[in-house]
PDB file of N, CA and C in Angstrom:
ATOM      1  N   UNK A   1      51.989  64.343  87.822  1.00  0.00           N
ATOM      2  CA  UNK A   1      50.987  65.387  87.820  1.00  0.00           C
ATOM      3  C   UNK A   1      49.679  64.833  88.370  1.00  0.00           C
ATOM      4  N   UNK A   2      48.979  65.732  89.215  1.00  0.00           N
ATOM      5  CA  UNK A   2      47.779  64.970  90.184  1.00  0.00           C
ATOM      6  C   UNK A   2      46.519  65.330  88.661  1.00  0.00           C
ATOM      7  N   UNK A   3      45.521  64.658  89.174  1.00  0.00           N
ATOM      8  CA  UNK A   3      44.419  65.327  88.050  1.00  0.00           C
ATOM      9  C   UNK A   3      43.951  66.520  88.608  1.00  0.00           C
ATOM     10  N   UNK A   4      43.963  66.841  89.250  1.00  0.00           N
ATOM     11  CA  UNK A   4      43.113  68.252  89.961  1.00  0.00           C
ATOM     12  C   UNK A   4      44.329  69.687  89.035  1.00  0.00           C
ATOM     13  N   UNK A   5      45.773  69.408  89.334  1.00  0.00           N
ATOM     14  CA  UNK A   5      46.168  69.928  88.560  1.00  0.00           C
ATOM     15  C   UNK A   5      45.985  69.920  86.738  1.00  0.00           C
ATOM     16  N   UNK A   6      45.553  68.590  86.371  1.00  0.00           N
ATOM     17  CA  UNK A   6      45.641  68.812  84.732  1.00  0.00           C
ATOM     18  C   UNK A   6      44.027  69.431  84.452  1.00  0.00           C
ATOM     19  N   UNK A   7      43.101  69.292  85.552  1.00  0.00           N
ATOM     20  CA  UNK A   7      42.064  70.059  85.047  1.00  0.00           C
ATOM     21  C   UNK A   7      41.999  71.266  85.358  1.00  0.00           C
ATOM     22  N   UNK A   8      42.631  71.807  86.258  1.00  0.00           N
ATOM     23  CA  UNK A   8      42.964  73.584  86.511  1.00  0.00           C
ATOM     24  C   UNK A   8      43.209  73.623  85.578  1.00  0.00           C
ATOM     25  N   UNK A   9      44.370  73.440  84.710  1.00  0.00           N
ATOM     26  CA  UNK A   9      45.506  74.094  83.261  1.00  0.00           C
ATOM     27  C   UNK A   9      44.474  73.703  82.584  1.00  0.00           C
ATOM     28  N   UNK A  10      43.626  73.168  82.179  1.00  0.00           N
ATOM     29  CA  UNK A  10      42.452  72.446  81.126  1.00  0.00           C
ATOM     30  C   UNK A  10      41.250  74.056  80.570  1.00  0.00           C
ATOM     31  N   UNK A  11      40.794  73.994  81.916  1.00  0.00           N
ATOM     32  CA  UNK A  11      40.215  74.940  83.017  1.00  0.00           C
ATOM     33  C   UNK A  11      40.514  76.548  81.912  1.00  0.00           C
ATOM     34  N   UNK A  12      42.172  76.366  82.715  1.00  0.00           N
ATOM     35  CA  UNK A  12      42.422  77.545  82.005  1.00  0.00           C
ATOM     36  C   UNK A  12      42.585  77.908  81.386  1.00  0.00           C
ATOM     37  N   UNK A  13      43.198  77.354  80.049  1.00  0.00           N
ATOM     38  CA  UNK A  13      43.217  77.022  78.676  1.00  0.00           C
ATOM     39  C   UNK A  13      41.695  77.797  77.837  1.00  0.00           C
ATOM     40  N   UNK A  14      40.566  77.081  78.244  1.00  0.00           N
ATOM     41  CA  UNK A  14      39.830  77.075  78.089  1.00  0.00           C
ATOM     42  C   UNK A  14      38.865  78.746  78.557  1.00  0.00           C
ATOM     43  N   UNK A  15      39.112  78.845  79.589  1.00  0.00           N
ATOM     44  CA  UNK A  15      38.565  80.442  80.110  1.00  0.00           C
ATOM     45  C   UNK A  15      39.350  81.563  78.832  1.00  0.00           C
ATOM     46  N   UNK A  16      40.923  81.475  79.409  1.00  0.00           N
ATOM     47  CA  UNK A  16      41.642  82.348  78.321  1.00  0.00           C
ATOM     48  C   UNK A  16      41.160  82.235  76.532  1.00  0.00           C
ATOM     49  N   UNK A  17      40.982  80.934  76.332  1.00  0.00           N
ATOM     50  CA  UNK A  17      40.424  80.803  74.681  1.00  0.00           C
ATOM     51  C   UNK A  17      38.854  81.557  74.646  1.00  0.00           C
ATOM     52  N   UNK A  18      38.263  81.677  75.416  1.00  0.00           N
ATOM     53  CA  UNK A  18      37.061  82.062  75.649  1.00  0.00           C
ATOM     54  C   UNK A  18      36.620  83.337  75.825  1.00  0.00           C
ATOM     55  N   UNK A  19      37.801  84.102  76.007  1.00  0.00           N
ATOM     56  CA  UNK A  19      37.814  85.293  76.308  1.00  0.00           C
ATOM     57  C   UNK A  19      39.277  85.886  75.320  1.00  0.00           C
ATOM     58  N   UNK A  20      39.367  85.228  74.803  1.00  0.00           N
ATOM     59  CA  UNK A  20      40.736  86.010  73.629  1.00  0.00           C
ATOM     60  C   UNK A  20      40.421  86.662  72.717  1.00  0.00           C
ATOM     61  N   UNK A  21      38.836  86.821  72.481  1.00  0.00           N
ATOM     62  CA  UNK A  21      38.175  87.855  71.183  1.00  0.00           C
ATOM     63  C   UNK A  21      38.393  88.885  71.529  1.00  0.00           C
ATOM     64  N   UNK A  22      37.583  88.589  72.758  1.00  0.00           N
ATOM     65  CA  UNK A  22      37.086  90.295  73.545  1.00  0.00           C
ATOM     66  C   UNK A  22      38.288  90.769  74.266  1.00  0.00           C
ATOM     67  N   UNK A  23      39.518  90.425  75.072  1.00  0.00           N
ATOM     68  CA  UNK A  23      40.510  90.652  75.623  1.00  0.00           C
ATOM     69  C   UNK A  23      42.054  90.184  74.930  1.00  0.00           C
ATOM     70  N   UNK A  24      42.139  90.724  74.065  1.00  0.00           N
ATOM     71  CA  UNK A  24      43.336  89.442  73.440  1.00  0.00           C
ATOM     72  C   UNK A  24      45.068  89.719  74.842  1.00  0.00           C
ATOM     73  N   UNK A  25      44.767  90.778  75.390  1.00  0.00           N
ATOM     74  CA  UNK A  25      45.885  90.605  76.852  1.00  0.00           C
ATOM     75  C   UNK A  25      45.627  89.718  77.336  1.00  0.00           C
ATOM     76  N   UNK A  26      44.633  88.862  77.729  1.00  0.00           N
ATOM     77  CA  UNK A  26      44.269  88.249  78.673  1.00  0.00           C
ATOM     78  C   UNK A  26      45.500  87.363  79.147  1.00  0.00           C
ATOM     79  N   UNK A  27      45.713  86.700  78.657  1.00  0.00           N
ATOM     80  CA  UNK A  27      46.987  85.821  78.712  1.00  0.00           C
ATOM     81  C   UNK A  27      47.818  86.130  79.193  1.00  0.00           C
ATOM     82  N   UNK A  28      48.559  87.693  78.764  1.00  0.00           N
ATOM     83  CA  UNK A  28      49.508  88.228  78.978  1.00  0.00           C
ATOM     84  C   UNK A  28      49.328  88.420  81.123  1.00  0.00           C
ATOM     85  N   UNK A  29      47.604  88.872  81.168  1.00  0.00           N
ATOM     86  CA  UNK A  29      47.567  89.641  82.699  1.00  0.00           C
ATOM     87  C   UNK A  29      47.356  88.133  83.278  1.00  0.00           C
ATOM     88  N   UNK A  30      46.793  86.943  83.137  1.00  0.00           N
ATOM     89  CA  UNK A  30      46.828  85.529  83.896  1.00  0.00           C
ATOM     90  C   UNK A  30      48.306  85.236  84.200  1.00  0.00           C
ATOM     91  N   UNK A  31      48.780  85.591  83.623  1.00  0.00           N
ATOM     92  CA  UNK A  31      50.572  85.145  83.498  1.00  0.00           C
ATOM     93  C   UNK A  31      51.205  86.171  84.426  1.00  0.00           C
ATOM     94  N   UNK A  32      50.964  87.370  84.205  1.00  0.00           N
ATOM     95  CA  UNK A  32      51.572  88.084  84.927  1.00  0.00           C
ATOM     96  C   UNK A  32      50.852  87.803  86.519  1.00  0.00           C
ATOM     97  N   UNK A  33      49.570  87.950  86.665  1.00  0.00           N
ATOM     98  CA  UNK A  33      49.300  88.159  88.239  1.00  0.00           C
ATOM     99  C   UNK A  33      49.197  86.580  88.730  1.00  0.00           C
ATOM    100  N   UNK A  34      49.709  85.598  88.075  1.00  0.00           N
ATOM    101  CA  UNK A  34      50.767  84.241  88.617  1.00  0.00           C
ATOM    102  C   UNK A  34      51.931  84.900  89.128  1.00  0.00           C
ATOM    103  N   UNK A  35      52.715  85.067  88.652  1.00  0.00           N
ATOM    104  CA  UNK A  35      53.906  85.230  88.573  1.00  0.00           C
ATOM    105  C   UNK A  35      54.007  86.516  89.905  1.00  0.00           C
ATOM    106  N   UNK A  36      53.067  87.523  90.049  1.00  0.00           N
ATOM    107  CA  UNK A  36      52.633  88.454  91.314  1.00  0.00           C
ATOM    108  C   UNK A  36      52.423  87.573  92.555  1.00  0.00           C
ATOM    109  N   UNK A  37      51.535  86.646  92.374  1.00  0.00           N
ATOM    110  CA  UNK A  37      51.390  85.837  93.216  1.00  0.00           C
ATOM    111  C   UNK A  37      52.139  85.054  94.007  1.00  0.00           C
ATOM    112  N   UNK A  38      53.161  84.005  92.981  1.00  0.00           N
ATOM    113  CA  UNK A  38      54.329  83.350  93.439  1.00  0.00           C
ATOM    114  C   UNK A  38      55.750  84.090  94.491  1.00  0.00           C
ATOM    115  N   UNK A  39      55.409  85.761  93.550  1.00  0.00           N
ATOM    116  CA  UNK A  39      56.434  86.380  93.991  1.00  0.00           C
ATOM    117  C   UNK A  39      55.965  86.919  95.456  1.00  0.00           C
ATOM    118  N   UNK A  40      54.890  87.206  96.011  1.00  0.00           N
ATOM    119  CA  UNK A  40      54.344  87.340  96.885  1.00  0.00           C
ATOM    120  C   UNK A  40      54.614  86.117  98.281  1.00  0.00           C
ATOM    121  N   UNK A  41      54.469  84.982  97.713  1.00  0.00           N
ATOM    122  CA  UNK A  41      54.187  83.721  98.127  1.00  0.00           C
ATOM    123  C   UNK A  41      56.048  83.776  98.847  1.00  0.00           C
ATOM    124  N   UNK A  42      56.659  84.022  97.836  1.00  0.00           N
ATOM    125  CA  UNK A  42      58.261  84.575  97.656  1.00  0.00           C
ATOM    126  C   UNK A  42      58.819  85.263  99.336  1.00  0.00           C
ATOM    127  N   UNK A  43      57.912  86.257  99.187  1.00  0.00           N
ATOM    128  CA  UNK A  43      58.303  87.443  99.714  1.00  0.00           C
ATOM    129  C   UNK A  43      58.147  87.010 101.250  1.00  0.00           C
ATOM    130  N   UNK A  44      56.659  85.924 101.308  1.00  0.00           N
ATOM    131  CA  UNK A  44      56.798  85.690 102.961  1.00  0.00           C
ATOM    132  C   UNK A  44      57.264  84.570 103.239  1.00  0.00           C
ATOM    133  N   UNK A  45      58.099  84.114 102.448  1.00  0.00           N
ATOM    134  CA  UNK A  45      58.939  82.778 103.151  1.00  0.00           C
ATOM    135  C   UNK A  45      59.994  83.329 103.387  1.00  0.00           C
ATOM    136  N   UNK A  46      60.484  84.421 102.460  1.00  0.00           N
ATOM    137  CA  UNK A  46      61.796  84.986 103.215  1.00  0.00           C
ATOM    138  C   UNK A  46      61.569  86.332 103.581  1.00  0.00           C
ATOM    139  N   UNK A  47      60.289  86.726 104.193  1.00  0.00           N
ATOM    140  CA  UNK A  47      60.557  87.671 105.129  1.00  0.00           C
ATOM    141  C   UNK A  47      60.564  87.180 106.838  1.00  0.00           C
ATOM    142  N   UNK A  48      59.899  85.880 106.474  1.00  0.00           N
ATOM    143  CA  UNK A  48      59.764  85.152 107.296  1.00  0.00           C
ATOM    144  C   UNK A  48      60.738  84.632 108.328  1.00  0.00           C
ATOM    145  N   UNK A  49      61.351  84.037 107.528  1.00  0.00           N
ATOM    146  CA  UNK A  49      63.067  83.210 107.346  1.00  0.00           C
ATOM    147  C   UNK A  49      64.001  84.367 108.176  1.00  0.00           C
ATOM    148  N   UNK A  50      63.847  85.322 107.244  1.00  0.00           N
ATOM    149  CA  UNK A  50      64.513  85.852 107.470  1.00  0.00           C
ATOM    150  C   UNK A  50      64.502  87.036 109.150  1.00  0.00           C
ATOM    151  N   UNK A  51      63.044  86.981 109.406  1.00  0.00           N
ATOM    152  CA  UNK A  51      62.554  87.654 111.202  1.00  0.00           C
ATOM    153  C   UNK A  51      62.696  86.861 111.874  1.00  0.00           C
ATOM    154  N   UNK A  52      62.352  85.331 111.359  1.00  0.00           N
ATOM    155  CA  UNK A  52      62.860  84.248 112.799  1.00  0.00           C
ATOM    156  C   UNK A  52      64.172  84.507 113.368  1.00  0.00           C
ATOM    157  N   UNK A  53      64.770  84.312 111.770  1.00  0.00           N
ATOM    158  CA  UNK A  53      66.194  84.142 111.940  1.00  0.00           C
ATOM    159  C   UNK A  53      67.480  85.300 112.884  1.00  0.00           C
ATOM    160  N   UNK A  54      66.480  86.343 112.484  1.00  0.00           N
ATOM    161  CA  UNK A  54      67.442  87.999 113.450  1.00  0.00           C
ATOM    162  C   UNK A  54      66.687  87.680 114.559  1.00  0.00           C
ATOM    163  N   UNK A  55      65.355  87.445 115.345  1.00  0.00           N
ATOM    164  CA  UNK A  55      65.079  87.573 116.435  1.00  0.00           C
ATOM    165  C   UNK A  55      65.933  86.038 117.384  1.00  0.00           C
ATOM    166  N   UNK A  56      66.382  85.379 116.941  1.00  0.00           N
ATOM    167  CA  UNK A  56      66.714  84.209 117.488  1.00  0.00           C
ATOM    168  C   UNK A  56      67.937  84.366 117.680  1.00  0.00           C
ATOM    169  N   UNK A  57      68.704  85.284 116.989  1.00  0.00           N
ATOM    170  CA  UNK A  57      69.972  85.784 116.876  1.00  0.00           C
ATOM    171  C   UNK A  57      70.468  87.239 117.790  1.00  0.00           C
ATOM    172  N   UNK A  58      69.060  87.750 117.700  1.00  0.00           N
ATOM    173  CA  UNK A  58      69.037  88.812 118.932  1.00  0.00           C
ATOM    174  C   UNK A  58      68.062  88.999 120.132  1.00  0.00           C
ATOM    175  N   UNK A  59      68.141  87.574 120.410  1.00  0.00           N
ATOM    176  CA  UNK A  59      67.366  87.047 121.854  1.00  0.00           C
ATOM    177  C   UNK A  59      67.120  88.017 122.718  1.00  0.00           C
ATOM    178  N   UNK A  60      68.370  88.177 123.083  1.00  0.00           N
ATOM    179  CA  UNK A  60      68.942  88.916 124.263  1.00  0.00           C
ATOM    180  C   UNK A  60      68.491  90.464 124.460  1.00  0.00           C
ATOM    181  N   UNK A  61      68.204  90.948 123.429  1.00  0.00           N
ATOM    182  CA  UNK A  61      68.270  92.558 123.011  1.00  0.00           C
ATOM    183  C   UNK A  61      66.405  92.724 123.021  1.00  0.00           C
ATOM    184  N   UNK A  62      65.766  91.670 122.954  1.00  0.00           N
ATOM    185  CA  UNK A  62      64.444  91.775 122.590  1.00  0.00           C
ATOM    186  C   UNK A  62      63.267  92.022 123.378  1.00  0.00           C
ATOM    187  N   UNK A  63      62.314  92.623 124.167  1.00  0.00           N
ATOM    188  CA  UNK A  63      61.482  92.553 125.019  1.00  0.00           C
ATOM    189  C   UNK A  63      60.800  91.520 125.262  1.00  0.00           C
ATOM    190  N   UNK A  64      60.700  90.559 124.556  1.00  0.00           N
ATOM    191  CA  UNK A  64      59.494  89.465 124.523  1.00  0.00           C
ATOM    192  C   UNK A  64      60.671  88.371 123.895  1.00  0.00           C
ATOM    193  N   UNK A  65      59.937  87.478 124.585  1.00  0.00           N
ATOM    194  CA  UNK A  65      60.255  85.893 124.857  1.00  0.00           C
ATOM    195  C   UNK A  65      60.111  85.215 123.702  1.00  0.00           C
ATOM    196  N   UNK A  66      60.972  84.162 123.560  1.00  0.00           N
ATOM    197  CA  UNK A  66      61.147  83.486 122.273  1.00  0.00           C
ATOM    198  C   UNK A  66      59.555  82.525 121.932  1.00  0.00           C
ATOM    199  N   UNK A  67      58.851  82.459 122.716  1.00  0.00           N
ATOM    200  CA  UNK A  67      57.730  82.162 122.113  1.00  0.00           C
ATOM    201  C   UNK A  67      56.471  82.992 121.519  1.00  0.00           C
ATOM    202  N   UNK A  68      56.984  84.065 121.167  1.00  0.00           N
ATOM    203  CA  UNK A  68      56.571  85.207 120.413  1.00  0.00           C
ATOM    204  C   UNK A  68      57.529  85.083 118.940  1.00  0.00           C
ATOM    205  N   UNK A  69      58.229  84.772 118.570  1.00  0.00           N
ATOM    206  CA  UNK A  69      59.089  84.735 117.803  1.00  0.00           C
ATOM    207  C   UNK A  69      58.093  84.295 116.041  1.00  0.00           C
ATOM    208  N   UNK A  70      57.296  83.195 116.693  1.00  0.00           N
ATOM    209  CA  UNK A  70      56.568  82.848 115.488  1.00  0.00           C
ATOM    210  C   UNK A  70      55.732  84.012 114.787  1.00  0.00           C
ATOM    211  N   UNK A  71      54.762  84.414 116.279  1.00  0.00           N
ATOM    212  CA  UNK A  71      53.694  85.200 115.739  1.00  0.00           C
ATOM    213  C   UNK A  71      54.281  86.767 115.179  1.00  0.00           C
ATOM    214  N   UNK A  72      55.213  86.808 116.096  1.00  0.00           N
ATOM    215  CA  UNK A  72      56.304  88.454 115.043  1.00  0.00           C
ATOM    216  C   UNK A  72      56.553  88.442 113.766  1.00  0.00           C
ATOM    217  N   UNK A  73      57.365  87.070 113.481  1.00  0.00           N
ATOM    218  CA  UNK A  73      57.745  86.830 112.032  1.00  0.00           C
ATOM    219  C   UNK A  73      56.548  86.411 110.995  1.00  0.00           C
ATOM    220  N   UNK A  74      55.429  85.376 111.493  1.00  0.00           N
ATOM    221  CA  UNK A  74      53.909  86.277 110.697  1.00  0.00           C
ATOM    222  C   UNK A  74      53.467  87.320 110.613  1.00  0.00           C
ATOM    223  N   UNK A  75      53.322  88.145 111.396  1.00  0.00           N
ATOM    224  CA  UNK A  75      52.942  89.495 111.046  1.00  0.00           C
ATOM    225  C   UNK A  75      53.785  90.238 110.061  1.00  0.00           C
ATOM    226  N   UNK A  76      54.705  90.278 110.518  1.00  0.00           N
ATOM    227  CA  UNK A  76      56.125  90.916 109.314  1.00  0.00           C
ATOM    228  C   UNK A  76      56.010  90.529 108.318  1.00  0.00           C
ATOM    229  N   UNK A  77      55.993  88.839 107.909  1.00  0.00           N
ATOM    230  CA  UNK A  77      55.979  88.677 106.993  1.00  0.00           C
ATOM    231  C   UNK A  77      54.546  88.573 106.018  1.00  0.00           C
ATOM    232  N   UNK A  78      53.417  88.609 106.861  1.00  0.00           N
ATOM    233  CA  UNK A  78      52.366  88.715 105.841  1.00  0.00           C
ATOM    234  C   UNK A  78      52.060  90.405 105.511  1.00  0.00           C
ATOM    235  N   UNK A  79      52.731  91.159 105.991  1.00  0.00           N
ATOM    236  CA  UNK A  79      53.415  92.532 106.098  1.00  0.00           C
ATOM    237  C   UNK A  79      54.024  92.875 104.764  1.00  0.00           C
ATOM    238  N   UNK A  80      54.837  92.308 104.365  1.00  0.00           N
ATOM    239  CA  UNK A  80      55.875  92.174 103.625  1.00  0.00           C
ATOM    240  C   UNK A  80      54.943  91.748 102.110  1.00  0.00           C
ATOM    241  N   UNK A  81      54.775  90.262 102.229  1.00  0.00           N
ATOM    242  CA  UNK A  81      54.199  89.586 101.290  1.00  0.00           C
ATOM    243  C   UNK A  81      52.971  90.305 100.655  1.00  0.00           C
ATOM    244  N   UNK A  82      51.974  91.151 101.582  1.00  0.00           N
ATOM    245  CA  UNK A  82      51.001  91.961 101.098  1.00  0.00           C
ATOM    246  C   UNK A  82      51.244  93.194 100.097  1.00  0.00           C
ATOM    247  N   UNK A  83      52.550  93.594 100.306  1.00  0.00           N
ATOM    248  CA  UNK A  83      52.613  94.851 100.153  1.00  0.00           C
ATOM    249  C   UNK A  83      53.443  94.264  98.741  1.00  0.00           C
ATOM    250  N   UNK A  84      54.241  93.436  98.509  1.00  0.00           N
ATOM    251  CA  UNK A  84      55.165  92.840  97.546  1.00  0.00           C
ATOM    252  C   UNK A  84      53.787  92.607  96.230  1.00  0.00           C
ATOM    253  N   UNK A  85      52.670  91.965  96.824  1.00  0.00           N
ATOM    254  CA  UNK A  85      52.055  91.371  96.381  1.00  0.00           C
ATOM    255  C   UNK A  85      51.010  92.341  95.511  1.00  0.00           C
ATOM    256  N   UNK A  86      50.585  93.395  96.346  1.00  0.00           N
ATOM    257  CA  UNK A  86      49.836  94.496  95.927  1.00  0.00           C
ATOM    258  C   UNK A  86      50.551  95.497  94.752  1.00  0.00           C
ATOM    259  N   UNK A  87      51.763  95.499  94.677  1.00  0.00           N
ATOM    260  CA  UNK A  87      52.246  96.418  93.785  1.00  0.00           C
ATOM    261  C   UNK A  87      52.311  95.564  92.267  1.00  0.00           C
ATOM    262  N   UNK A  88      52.877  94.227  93.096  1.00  0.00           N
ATOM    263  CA  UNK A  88      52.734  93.667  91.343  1.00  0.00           C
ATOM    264  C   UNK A  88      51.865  93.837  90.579  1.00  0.00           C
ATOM    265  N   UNK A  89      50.626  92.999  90.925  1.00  0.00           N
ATOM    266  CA  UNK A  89      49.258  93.049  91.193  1.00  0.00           C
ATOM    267  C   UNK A  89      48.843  94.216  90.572  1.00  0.00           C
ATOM    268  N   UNK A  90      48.641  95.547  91.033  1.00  0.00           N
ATOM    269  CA  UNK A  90      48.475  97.138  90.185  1.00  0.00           C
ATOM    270  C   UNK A  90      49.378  96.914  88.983  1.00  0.00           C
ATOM    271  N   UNK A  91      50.515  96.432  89.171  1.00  0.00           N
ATOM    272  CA  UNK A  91      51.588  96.780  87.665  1.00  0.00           C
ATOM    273  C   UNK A  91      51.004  95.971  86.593  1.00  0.00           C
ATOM    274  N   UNK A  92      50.262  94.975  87.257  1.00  0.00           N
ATOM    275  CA  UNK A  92      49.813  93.779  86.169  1.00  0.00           C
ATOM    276  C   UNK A  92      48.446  94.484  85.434  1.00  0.00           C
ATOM    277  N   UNK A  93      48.069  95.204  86.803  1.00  0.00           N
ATOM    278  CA  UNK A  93      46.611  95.402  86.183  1.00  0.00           C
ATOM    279  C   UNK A  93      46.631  96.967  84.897  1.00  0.00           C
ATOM    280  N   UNK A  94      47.732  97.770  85.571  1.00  0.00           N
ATOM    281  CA  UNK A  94      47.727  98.527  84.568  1.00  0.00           C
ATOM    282  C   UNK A  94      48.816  98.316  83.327  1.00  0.00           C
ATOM    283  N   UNK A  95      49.380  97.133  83.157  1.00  0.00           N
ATOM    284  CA  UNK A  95      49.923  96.917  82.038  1.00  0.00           C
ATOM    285  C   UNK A  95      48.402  95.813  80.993  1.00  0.00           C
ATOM    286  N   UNK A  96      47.968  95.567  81.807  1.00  0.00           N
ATOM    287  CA  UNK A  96      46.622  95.097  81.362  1.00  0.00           C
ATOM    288  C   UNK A  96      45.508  96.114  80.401  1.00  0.00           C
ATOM    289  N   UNK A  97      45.268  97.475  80.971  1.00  0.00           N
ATOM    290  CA  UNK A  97      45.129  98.121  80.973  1.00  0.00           C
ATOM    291  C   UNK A  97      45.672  99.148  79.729  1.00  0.00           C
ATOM    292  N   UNK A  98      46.624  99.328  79.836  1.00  0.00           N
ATOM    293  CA  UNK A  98      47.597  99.653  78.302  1.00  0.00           C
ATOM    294  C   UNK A  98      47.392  98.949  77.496  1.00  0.00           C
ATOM    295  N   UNK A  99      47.926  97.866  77.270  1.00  0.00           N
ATOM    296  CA  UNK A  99      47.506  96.601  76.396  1.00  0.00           C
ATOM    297  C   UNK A  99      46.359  96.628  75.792  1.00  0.00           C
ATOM    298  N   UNK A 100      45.527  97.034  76.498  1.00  0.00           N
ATOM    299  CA  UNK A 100      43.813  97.033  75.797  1.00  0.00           C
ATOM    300  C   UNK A 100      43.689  98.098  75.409  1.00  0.00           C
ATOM    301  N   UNK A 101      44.284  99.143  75.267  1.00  0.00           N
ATOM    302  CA  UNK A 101      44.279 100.589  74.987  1.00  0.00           C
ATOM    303  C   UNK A 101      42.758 100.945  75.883  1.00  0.00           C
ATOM    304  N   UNK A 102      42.632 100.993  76.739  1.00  0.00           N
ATOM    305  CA  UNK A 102      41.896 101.596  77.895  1.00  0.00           C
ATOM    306  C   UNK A 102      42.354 102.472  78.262  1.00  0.00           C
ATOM    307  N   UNK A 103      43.944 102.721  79.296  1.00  0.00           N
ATOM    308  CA  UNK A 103      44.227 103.922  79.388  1.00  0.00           C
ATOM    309  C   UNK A 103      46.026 103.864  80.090  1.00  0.00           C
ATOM    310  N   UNK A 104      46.858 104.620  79.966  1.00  0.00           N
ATOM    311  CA  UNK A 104      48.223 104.601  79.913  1.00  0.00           C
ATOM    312  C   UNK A 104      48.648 105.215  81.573  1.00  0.00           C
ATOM    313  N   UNK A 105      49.369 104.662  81.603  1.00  0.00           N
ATOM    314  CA  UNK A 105      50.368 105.808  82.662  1.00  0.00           C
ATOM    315  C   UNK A 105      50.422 107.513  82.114  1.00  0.00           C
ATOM    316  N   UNK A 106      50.947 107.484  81.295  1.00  0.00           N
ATOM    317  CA  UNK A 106      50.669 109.205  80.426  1.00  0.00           C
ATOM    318  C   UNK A 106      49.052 109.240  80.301  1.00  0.00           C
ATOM    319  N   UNK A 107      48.360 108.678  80.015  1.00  0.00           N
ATOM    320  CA  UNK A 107      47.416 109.469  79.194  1.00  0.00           C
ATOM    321  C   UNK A 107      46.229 108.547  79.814  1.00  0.00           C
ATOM    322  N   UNK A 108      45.536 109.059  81.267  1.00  0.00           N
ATOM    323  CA  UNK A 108      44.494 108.141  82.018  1.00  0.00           C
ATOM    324  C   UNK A 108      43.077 108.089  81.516  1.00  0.00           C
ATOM    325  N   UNK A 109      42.776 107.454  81.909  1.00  0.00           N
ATOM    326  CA  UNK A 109      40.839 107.019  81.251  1.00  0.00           C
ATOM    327  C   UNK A 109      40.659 108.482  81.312  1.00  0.00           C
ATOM    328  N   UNK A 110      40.397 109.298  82.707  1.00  0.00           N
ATOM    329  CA  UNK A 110      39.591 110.146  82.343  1.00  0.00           C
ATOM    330  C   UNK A 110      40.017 111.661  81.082  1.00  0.00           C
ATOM    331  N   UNK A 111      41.132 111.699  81.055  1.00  0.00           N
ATOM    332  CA  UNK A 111      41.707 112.052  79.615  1.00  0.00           C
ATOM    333  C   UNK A 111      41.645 112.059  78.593  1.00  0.00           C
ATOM    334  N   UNK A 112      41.117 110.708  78.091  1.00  0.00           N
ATOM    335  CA  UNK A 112      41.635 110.379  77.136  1.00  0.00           C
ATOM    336  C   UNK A 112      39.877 111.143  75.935  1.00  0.00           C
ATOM    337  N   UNK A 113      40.095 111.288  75.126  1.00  0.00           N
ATOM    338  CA  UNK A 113      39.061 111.847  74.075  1.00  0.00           C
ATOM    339  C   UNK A 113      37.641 110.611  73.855  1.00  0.00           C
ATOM    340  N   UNK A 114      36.766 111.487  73.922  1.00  0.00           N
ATOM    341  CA  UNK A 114      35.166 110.143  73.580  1.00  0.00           C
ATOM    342  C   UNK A 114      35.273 109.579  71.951  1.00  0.00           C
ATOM    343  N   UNK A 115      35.309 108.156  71.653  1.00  0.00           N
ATOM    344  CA  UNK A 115      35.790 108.335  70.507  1.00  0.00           C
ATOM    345  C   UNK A 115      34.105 108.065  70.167  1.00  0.00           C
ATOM    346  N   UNK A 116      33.527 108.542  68.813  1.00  0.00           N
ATOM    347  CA  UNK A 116      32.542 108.496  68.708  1.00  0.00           C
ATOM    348  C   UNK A 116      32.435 106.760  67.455  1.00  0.00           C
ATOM    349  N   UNK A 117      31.068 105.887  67.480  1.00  0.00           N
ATOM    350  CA  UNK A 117      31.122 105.007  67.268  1.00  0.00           C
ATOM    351  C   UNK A 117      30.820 105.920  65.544  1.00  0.00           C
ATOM    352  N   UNK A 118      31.098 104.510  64.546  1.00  0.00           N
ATOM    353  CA  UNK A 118      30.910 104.953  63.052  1.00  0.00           C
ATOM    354  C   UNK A 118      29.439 105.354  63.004  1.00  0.00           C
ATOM    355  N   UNK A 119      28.635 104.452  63.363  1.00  0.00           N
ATOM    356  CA  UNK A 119      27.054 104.429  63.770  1.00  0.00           C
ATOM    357  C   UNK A 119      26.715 105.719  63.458  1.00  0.00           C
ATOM    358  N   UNK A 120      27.334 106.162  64.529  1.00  0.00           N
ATOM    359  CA  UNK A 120      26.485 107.604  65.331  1.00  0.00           C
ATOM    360  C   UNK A 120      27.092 108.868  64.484  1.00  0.00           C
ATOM    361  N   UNK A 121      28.072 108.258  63.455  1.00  0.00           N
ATOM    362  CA  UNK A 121      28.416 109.422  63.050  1.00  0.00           C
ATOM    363  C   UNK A 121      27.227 109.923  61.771  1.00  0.00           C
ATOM    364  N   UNK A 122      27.113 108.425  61.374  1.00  0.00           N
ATOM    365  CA  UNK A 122      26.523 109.034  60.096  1.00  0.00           C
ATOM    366  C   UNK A 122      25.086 108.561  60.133  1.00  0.00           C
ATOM    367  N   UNK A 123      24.622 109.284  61.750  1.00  0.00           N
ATOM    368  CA  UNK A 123      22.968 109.238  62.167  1.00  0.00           C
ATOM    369  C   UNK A 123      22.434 110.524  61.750  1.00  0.00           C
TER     370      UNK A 123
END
C-alpha cells in the first residue's frame, strides 16, 4: 500500500465521521457513488475493447482507415462510460435522498407536507 493511498482512506474515514451526525447515509452514498464510478471506469474499458475489437474485424466494410480506429472507440466509449456513469450516479443520489427522508421516488420534495418546527408551534 503506497502512503498517498493510506492517507486518502485516513482522509475519508475522517470526513464521513465528521459528517455522520448531520447525514448518517453518508457512508452508504460514498460507497455507492465509488462503486458508480468503478462501474463507469468498467463501462469504458469494455466499450472500448470491445469498438476496437468489431472495427478491426470489420475493416473492410468501414469508411475510414484503421488509423481512426482509436479515436472512434474513445468517443464510443467515453459515450458509453458517461451515460453508465450518470445513471448510477442519480440512483446513488436519490437513494441518498430517501435515506435522509428528504424526498422518495413516490412522494417528491415538492409534495411532500411543511412540517412545522415544535418551536413555532407553541409561539
Amino acid at each position: 500500500m503506497s502512503a498517498h493511498y493510506v492517507l486518502s482512506m485516513i482522509n475519508h474515514t475522517e470526513v464521513i465521521n465528521q459528517y455522520k451526525e448531520v447525514f448518517p447515509a453518508f457512508r452508504g452514498y460514498t460507497e455507492c457513488m465509488s462503486r458508480a464510478f468503478l462501474t463507469g471506469l468498467s463501462a469504458f474499458s469494455l466499450a472500448f475493447g470491445g469498438t476496437y475489437i468489431l472495427q478491426h474485424l470489420m475493416h473492410k466494410q468501414l469508411p475510414f482507415g484503421r488509423k481512426y480506429h482509436i479515436l472512434t472507440s474513445s468517443v464510443v466509449a467515453c459515450g458509453v462510460a458517461y451515460q453508465v456513469t450518470s445513471m448510477r450516479a442519480k440512483s446513488c443520489q436519490e437513494g441518498w435522498m430517501a435515506a435522509e427522508d428528504k424526498h422518495t421516488f413516490l412522494n417528491p420534495i415538492h409534495e411532500r407536507p411543511v412540517l412545522v418546527e415544535e418551536d413555532e408551534e407553541t409561539a
